[in-house]
PDB file of N, CA and C in Angstrom:
ATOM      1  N   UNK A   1      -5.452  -4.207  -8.220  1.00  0.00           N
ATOM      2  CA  UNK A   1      -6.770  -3.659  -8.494  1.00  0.00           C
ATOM      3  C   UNK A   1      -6.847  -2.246  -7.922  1.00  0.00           C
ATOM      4  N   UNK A   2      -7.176  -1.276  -8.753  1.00  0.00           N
ATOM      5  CA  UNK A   2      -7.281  -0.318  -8.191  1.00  0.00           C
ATOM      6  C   UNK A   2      -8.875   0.223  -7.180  1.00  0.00           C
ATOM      7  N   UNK A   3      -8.940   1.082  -6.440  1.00  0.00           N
ATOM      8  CA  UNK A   3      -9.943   1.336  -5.818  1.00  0.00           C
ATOM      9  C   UNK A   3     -10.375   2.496  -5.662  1.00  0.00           C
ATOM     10  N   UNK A   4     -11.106   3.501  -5.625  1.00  0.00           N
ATOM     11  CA  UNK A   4     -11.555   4.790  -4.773  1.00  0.00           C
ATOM     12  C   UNK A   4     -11.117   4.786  -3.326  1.00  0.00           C
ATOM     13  N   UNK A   5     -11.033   5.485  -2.905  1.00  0.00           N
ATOM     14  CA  UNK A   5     -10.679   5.890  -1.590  1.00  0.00           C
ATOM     15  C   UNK A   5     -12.035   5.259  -0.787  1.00  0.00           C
ATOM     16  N   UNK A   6     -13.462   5.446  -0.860  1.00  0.00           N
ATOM     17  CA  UNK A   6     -14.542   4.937  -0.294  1.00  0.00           C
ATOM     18  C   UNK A   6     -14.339   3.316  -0.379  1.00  0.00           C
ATOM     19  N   UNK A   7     -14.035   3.148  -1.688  1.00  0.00           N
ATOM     20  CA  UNK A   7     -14.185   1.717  -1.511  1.00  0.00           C
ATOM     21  C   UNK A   7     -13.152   0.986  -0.922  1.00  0.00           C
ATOM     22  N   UNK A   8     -12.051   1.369  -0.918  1.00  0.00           N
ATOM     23  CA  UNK A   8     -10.580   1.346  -0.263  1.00  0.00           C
ATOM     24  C   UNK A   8     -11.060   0.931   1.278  1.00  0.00           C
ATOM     25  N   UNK A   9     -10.989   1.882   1.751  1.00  0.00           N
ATOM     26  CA  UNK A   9     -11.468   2.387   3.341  1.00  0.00           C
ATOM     27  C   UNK A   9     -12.000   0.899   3.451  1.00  0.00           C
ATOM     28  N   UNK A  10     -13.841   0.964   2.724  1.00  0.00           N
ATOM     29  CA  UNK A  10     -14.852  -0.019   3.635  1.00  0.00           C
ATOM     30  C   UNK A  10     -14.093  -1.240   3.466  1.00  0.00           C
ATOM     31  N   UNK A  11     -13.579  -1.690   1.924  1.00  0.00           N
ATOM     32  CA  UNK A  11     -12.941  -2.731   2.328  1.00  0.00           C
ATOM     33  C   UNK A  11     -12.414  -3.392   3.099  1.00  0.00           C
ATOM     34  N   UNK A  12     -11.266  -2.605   3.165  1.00  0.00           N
ATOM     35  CA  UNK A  12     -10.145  -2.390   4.270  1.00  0.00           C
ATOM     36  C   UNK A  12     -10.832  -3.255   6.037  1.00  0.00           C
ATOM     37  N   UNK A  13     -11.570  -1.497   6.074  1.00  0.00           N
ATOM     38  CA  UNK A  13     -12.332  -1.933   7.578  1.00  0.00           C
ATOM     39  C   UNK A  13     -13.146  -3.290   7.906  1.00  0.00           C
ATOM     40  N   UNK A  14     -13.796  -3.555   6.647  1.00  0.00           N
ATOM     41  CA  UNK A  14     -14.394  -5.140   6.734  1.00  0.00           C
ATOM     42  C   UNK A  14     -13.688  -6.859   6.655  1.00  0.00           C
ATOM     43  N   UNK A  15     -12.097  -6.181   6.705  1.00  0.00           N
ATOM     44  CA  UNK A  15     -11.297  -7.340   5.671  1.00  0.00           C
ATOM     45  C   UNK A  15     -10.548  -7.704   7.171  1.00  0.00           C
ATOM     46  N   UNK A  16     -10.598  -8.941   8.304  1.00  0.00           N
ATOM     47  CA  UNK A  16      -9.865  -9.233   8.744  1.00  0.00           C
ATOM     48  C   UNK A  16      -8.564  -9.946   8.703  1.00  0.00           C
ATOM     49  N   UNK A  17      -8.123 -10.165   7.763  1.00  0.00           N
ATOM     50  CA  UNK A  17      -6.591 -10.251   6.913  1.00  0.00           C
ATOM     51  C   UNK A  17      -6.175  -9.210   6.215  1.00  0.00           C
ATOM     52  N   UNK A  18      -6.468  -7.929   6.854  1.00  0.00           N
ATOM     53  CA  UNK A  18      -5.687  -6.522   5.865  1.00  0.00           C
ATOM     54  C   UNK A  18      -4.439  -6.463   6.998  1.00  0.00           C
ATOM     55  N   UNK A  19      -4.009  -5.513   5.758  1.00  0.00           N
ATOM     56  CA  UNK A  19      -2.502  -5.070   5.976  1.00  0.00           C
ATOM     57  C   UNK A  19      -2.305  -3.896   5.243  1.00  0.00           C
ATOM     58  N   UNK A  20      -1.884  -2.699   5.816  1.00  0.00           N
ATOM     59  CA  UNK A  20      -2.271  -1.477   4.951  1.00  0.00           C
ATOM     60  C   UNK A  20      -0.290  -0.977   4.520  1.00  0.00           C
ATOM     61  N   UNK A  21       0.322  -0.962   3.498  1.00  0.00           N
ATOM     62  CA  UNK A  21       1.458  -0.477   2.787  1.00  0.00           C
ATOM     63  C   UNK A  21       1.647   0.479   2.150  1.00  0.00           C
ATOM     64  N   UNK A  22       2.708   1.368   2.572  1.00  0.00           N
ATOM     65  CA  UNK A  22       2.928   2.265   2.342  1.00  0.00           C
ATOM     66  C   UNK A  22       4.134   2.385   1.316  1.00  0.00           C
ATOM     67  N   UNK A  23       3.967   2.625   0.119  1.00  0.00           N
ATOM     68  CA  UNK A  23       5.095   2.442  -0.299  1.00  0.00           C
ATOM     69  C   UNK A  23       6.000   3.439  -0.875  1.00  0.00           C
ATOM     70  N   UNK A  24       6.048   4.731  -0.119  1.00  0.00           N
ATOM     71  CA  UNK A  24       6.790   6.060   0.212  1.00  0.00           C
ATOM     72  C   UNK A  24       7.791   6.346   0.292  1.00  0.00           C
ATOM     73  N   UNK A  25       8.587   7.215   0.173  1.00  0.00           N
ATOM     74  CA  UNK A  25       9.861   7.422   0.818  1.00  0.00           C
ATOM     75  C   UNK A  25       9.950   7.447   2.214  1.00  0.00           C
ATOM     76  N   UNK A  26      10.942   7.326   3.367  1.00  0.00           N
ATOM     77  CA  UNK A  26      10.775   7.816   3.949  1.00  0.00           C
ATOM     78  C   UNK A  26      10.549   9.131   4.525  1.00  0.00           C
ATOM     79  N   UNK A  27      11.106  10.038   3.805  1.00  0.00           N
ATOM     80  CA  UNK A  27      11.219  11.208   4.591  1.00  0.00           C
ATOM     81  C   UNK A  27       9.330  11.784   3.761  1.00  0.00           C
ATOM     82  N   UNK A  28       9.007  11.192   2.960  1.00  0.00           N
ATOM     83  CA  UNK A  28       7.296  11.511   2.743  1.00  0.00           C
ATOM     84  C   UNK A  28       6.851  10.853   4.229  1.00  0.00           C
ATOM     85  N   UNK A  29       7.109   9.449   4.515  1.00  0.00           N
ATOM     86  CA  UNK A  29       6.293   9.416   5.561  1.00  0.00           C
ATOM     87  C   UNK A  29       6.379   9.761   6.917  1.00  0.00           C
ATOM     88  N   UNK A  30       7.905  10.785   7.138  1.00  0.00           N
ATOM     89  CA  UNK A  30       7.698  11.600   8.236  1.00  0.00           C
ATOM     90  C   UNK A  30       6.905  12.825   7.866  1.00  0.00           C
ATOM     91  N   UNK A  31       6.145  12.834   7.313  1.00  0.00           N
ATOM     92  CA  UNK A  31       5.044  14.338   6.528  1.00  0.00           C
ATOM     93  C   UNK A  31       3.872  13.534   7.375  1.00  0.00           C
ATOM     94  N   UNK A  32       3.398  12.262   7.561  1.00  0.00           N
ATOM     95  CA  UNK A  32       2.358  11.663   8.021  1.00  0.00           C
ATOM     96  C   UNK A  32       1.961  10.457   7.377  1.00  0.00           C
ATOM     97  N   UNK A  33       0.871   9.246   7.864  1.00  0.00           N
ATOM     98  CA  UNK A  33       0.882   7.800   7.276  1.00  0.00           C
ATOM     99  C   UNK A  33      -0.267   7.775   7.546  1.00  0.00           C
ATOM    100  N   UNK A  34      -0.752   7.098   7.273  1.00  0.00           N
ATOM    101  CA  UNK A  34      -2.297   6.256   7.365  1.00  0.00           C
ATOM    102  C   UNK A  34      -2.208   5.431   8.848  1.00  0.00           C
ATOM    103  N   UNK A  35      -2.918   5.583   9.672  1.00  0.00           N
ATOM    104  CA  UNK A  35      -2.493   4.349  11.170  1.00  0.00           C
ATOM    105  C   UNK A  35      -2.283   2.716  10.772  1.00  0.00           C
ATOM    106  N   UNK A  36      -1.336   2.455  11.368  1.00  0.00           N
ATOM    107  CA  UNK A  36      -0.794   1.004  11.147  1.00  0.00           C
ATOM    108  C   UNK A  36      -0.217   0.570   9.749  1.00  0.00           C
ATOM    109  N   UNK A  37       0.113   1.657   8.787  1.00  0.00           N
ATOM    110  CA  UNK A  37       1.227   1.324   7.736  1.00  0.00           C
ATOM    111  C   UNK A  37       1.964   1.063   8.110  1.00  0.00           C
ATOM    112  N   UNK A  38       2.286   0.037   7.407  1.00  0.00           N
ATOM    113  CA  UNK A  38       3.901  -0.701   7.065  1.00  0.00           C
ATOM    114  C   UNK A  38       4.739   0.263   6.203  1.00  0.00           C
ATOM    115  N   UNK A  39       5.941   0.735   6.065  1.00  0.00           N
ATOM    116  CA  UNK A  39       6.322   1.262   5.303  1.00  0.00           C
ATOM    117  C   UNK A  39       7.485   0.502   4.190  1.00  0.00           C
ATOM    118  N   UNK A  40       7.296  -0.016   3.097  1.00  0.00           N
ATOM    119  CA  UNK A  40       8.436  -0.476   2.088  1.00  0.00           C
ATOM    120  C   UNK A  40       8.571   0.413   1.236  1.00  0.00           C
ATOM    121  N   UNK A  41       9.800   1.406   0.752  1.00  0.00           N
ATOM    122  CA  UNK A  41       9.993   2.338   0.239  1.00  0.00           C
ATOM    123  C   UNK A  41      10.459   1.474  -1.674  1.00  0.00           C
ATOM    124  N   UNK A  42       9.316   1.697  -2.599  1.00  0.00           N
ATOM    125  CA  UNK A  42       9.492   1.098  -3.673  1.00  0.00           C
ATOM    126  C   UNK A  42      10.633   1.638  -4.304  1.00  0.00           C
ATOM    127  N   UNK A  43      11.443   2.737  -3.922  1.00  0.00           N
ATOM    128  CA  UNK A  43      12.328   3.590  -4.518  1.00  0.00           C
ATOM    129  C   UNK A  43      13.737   2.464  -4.307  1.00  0.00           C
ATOM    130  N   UNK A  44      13.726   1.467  -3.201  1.00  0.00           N
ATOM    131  CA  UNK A  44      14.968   0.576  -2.891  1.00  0.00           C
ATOM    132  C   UNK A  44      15.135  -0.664  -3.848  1.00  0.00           C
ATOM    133  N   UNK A  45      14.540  -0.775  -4.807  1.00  0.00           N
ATOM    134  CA  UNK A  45      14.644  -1.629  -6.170  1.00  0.00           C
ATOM    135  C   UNK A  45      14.553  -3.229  -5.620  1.00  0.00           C
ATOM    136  N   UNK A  46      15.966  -3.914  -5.620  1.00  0.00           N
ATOM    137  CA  UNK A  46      15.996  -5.233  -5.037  1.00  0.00           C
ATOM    138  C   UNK A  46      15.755  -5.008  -3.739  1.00  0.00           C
ATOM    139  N   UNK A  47      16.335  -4.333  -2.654  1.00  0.00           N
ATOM    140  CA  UNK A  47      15.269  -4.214  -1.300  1.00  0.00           C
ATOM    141  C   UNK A  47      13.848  -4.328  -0.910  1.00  0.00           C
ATOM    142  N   UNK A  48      13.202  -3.355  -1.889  1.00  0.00           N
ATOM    143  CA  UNK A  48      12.170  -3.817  -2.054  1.00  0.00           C
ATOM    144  C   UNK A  48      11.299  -4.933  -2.094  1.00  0.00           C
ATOM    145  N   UNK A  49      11.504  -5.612  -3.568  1.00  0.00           N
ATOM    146  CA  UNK A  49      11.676  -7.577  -4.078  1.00  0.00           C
ATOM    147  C   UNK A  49      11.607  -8.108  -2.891  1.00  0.00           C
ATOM    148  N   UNK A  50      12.670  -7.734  -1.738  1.00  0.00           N
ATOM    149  CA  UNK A  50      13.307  -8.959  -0.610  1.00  0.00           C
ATOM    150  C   UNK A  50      12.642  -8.371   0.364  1.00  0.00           C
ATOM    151  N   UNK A  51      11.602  -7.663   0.443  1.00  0.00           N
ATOM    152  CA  UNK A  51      11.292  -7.213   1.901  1.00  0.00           C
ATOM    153  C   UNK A  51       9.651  -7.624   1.191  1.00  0.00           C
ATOM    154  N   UNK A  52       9.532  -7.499   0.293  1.00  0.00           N
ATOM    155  CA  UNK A  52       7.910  -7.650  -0.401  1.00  0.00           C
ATOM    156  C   UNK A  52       8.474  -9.401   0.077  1.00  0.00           C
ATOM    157  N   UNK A  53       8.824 -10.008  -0.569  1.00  0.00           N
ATOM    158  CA  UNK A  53       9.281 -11.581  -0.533  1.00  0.00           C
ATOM    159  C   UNK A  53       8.780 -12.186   0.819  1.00  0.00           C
ATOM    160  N   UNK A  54       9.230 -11.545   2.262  1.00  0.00           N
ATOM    161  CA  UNK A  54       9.531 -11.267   3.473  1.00  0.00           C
ATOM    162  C   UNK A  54       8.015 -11.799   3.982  1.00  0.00           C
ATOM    163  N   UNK A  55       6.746 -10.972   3.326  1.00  0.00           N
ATOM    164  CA  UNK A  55       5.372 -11.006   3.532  1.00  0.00           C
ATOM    165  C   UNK A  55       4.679 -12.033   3.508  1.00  0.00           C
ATOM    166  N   UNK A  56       3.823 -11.938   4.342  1.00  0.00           N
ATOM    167  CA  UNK A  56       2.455 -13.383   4.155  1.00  0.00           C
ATOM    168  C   UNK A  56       1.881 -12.962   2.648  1.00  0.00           C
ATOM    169  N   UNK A  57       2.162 -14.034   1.656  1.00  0.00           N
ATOM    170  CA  UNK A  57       1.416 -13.462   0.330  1.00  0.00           C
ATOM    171  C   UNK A  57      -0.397 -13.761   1.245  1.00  0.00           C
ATOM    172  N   UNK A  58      -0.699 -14.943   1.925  1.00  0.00           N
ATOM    173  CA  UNK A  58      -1.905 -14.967   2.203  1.00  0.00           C
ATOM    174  C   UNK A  58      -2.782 -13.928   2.665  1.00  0.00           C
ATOM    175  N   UNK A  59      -2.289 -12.810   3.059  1.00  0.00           N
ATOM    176  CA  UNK A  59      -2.914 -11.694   3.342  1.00  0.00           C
ATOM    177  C   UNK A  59      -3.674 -11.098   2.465  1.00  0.00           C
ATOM    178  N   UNK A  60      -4.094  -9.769   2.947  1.00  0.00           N
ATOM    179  CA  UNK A  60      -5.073  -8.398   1.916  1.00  0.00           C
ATOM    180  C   UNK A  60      -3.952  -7.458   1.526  1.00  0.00           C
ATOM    181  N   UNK A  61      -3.645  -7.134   0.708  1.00  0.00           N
ATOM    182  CA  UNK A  61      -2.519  -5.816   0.758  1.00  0.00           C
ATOM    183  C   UNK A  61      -3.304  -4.697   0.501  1.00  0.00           C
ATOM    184  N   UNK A  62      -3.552  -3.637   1.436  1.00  0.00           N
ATOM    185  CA  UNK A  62      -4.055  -2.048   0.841  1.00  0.00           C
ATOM    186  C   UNK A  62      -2.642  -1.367   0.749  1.00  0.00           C
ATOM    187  N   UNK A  63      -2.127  -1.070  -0.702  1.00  0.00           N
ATOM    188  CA  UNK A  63      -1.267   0.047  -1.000  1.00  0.00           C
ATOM    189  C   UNK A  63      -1.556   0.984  -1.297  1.00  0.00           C
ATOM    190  N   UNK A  64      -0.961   1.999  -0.715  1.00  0.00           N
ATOM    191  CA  UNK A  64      -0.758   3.368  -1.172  1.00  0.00           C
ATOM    192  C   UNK A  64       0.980   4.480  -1.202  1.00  0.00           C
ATOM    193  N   UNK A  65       0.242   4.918  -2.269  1.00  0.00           N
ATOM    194  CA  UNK A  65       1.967   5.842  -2.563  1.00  0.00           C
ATOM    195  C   UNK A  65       1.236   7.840  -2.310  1.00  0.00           C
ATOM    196  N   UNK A  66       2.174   8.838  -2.912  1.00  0.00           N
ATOM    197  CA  UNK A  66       1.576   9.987  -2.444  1.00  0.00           C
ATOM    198  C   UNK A  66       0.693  10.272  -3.674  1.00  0.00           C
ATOM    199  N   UNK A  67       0.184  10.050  -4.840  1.00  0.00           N
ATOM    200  CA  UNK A  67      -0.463   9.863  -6.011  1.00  0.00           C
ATOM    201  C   UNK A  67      -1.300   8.498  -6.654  1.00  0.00           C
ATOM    202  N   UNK A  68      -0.458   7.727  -5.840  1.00  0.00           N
ATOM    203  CA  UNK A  68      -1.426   6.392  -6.737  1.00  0.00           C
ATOM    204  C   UNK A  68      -0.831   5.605  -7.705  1.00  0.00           C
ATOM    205  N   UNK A  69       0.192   6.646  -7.867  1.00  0.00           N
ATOM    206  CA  UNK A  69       1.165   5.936  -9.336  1.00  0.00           C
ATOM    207  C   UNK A  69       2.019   4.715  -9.051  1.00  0.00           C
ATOM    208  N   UNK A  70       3.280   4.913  -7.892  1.00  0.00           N
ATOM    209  CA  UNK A  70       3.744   3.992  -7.088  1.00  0.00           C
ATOM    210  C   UNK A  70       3.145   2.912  -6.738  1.00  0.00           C
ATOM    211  N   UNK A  71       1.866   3.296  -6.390  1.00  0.00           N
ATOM    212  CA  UNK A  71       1.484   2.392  -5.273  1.00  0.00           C
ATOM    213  C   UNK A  71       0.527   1.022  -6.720  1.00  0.00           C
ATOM    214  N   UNK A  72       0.364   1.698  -8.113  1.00  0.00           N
ATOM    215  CA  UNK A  72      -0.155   1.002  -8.745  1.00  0.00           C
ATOM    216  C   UNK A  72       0.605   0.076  -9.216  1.00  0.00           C
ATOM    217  N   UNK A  73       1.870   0.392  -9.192  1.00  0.00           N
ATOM    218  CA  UNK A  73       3.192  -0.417  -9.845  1.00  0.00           C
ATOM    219  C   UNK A  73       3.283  -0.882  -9.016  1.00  0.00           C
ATOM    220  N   UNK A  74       3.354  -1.188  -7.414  1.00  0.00           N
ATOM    221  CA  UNK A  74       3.796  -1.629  -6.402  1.00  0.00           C
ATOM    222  C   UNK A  74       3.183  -3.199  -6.905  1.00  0.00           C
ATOM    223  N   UNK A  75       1.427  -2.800  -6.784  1.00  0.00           N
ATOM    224  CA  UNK A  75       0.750  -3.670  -6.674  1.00  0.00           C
ATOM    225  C   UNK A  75       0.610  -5.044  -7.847  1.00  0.00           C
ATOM    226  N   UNK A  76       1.447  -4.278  -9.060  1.00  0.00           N
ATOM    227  CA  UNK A  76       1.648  -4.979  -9.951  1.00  0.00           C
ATOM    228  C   UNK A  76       2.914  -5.879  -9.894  1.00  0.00           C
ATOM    229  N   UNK A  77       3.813  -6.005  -9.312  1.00  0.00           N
ATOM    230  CA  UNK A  77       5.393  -6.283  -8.546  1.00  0.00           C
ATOM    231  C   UNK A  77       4.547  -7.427  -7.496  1.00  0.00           C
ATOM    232  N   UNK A  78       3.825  -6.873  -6.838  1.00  0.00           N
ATOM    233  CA  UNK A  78       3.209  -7.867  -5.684  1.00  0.00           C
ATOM    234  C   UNK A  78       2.358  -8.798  -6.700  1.00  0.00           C
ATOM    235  N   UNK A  79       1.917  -8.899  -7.620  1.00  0.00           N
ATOM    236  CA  UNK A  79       0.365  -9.773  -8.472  1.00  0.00           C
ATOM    237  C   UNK A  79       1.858 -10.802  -8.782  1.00  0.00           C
ATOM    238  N   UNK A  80       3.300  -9.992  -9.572  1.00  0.00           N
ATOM    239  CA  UNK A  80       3.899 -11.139 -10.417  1.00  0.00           C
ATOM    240  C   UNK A  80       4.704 -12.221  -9.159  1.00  0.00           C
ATOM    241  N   UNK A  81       4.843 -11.770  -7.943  1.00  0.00           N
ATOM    242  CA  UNK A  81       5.428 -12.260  -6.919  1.00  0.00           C
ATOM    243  C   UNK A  81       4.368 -13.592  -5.998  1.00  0.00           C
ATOM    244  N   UNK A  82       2.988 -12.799  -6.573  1.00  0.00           N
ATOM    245  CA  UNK A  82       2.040 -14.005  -5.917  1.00  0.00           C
ATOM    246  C   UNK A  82       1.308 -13.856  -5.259  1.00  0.00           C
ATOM    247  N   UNK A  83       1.460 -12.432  -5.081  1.00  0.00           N
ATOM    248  CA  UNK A  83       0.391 -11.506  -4.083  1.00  0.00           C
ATOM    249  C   UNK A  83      -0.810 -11.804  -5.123  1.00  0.00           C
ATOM    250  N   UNK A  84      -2.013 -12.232  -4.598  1.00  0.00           N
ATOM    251  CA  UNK A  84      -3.047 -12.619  -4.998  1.00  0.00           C
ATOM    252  C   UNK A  84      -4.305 -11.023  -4.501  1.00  0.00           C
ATOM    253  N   UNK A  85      -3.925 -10.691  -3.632  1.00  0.00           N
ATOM    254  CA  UNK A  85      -4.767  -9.551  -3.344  1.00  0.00           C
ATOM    255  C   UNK A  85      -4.075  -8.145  -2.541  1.00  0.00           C
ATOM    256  N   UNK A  86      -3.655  -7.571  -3.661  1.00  0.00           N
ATOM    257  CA  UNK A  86      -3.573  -6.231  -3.849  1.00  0.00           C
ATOM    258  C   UNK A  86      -4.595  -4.964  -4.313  1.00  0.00           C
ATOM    259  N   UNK A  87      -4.161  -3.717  -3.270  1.00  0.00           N
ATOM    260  CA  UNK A  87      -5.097  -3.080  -4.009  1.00  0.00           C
ATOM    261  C   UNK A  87      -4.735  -1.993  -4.014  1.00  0.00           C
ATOM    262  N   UNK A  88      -4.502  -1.157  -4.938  1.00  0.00           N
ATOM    263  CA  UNK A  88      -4.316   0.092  -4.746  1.00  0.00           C
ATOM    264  C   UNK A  88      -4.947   1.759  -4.366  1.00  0.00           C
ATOM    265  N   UNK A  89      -4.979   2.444  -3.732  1.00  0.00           N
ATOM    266  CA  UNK A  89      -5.222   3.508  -3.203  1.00  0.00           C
ATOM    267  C   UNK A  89      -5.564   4.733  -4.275  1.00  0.00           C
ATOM    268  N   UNK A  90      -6.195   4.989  -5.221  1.00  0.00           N
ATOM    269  CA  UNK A  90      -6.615   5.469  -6.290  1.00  0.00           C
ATOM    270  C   UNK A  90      -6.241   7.255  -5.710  1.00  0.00           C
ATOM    271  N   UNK A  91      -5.415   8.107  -6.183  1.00  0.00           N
ATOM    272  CA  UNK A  91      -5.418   9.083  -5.702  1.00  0.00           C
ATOM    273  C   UNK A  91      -4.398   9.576  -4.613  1.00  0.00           C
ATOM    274  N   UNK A  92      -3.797   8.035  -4.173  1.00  0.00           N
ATOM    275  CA  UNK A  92      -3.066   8.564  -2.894  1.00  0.00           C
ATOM    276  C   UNK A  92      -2.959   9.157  -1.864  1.00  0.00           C
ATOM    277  N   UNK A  93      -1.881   9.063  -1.199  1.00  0.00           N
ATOM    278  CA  UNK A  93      -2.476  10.094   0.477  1.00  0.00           C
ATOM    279  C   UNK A  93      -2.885  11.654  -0.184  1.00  0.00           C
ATOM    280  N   UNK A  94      -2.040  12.147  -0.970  1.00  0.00           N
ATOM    281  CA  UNK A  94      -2.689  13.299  -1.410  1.00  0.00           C
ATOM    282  C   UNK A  94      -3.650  13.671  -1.534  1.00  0.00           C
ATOM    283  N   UNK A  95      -4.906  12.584  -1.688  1.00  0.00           N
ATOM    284  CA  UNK A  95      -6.354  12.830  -1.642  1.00  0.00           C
ATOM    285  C   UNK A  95      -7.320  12.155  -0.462  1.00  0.00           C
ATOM    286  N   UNK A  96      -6.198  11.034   0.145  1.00  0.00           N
ATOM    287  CA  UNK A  96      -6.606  10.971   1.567  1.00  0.00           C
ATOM    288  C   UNK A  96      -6.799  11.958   2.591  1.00  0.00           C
ATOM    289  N   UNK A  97      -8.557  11.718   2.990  1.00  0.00           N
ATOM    290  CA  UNK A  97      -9.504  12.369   3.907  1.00  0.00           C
ATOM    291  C   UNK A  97      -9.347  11.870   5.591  1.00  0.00           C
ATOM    292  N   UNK A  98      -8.919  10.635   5.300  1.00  0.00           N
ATOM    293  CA  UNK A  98      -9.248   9.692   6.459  1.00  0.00           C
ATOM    294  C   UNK A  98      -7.707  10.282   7.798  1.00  0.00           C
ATOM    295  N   UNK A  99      -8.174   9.379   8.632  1.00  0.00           N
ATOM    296  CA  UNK A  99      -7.276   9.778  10.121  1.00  0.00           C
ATOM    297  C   UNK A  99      -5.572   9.782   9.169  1.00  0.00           C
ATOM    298  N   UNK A 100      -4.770  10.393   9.956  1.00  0.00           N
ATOM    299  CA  UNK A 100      -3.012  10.507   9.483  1.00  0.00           C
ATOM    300  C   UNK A 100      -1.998  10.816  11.149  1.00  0.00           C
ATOM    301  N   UNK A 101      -1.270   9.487  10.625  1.00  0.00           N
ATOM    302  CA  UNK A 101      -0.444   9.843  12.217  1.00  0.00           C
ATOM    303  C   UNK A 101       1.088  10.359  11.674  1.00  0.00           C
TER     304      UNK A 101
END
């Protein structure tokens, strides 16, 4: 599901089963992250699969990529795997306002 960045956020902050994913390269997320991303780099194909696999599907997933594009495919990879609640970051860090470590 995709989201706005506002609605992203409050979610997020109200959801005590979130988990916020980053699904970047690394060397994007030595540029900076959102606090407490996870980082799974969607660029590692079957790595990916096996590290997504790895996860509590029971959780919240907030994804984000540096556009939105990634992180929309991510979330679609996570829906066919069983991830029941995904969401994607509409815009990406690129249009992320919020804190960056």
């Amino acid at each position: 599901m995709n989201l706005t960045q506002e609605d992203w956020v409050s979610q997020f902050e109200s959801d005590d089963n979130s988990v916020i994913l980053d699904v970047r390269t690394e060397a994007e997320c030595n540029e900076g992250m959102i606090p407490n991303a996870i980082n799974i780099d969607i660029y590692e194909g079957q790595a990916f699969i096996d590290k997504l696999e790895a996860l509590d599907k029971s959780k919240n997933y907030y994804v984000y990529c540096r556009s939105g594009a990634r992180s929309a495919k991510a979330c679609e990879v996570m829906n066919e795997l069983g991830f029941e609640n995904a969401y994607n970051l509409l815009g990406g860090f690129l249009e992320w306002d919020g804190e960056v470590v």
